[in-house]
Protein backbone atom coordinates (compact mmCIF):
# COMPACT_ATOMS: atom_id res chain seq x y z
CA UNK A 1 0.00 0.00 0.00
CA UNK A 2 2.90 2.17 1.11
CA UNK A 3 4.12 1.93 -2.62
CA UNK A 4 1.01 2.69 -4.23
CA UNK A 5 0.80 5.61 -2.53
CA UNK A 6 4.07 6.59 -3.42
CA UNK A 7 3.58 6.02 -6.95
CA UNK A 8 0.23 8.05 -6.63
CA UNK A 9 2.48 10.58 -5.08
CA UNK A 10 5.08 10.80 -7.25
CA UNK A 11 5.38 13.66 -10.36
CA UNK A 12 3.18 12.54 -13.78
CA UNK A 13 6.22 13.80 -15.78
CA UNK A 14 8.50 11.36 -13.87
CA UNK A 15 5.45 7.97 -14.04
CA UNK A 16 5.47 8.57 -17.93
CA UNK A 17 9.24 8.49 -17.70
CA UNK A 18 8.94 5.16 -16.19
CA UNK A 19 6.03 4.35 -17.98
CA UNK A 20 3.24 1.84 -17.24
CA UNK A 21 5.09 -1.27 -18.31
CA UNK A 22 7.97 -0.83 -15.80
CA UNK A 23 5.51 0.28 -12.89
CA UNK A 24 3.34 -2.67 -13.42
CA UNK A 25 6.14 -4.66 -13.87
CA UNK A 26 7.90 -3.04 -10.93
CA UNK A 27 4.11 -3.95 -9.01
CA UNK A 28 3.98 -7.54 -9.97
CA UNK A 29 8.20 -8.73 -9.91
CA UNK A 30 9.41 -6.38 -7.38
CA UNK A 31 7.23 -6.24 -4.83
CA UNK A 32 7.19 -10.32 -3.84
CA UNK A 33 11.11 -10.37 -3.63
CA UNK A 34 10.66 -7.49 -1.34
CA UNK A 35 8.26 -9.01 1.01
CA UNK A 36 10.52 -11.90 0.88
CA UNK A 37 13.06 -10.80 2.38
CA UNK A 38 11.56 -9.87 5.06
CA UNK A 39 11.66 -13.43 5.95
CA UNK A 40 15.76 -13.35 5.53
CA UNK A 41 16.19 -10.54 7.67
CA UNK A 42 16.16 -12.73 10.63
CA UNK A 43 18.30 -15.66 9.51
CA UNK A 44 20.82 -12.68 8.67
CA UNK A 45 21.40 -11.82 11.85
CA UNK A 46 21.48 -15.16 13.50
CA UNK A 47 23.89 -16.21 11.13
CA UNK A 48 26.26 -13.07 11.74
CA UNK A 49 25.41 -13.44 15.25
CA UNK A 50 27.00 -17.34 15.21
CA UNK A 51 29.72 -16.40 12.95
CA UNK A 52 31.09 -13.32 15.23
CA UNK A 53 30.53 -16.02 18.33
CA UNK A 54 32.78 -18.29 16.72
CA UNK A 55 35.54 -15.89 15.84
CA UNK A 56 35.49 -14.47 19.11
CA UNK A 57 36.03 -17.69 20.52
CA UNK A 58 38.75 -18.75 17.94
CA UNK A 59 40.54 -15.13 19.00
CA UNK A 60 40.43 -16.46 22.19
CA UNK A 61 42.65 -19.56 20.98
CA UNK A 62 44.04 -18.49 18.25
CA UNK A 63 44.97 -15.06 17.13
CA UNK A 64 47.05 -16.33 13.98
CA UNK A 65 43.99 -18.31 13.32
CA UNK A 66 41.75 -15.60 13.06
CA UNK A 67 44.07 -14.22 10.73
CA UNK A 68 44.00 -16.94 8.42
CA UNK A 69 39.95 -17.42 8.82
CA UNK A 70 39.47 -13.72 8.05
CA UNK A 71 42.24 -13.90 4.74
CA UNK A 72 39.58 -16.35 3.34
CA UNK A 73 36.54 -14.56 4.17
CA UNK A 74 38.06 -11.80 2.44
CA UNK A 75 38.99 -13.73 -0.39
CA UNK A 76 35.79 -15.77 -0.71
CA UNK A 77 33.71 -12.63 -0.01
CA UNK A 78 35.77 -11.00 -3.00
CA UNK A 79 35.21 -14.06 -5.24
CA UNK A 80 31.72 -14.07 -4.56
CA UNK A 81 30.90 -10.27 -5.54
CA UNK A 82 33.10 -10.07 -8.51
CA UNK A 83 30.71 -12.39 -10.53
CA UNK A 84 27.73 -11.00 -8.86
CA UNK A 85 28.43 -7.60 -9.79
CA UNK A 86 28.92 -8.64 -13.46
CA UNK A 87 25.75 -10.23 -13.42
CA UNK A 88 23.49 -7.31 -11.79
CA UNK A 89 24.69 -5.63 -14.86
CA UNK A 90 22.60 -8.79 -17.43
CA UNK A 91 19.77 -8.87 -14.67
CA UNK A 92 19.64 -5.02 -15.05
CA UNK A 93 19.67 -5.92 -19.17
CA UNK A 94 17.12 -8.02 -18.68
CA UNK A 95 14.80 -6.02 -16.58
CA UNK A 96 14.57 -3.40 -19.49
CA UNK A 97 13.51 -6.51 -21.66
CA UNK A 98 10.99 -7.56 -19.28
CA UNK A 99 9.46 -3.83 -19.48
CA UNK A 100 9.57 -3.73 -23.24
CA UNK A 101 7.88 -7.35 -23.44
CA UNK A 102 5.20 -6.10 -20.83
CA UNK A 103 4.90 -2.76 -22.64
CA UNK A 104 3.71 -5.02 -26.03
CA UNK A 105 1.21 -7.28 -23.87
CA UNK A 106 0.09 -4.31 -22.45
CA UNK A 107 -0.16 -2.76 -26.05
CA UNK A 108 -1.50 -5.67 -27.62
CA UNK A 109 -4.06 -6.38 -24.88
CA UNK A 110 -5.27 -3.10 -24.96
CA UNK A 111 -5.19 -2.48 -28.88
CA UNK A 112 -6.97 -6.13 -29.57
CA UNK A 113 -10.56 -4.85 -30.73
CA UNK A 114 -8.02 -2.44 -32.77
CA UNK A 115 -6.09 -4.93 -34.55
CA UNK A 116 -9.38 -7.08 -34.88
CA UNK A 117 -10.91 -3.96 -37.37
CA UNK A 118 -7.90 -3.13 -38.95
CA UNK A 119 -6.41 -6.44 -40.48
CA UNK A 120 -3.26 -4.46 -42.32
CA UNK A 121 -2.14 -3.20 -38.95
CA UNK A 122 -2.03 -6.42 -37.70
CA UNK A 123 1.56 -7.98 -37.31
């Protein structure tokens, strides 16, 4: 509701920027991975929670191997984003094909009694 409202809210030069496709789509993709994770929230912080426990314990035993834990959390932390960064750029590619392909349903559900008169404008 919160983002209706905001939508409703928002400038009518900057919605026809966006355009109905990408607000629709924006209504029907965006908003279910948001209220998902929601649910992940939680299980975030647990799992930080366990994983500072357990380094604060191995400090306790171990400084050097702390040191060596951390090295490869740095270096599997870095060789996890690297790919994920390259690939936000093809989701972000793909997104903008999502809103064109909604754009034409949109067009083509709305133009239908259109098409179904004019048989040369027909694809």
């Amino acid at each position: 509701m919160q983002l209706c409202r905001q939508i409703l809210a928002a400038p009518l030069l900057h919605l026809e920027q966006l355009g109905s496709a990408r607000l629709h789509a924006t209504l029907t993709d965006d908003l279910p991975t948001i209220t998902n994770t929601v649910f992940i929230i939680p299980l975030l912080f647990v799992n930080a929670s366990l994983v500072i426990g357990c380094m604060i314990y191995l400090g306790i035993l171990s400084w050097v191997g702390v040191l060596i834990v951390l090295a490869f959390m740095i270096l599997g932390i870095a060789t996890y984003q690297i790919p994920i960064i390259k690939v936000e750029k093809i989701f972000q590619a793909s997104r903008e094909h999502a809103d064109r392909l909604e754009e034409h349903f949109r067009a083509l559900t709305l133009g239908a009694k259109e098409l179904k008169i004019h048989n040369e404008r027909r694809p």
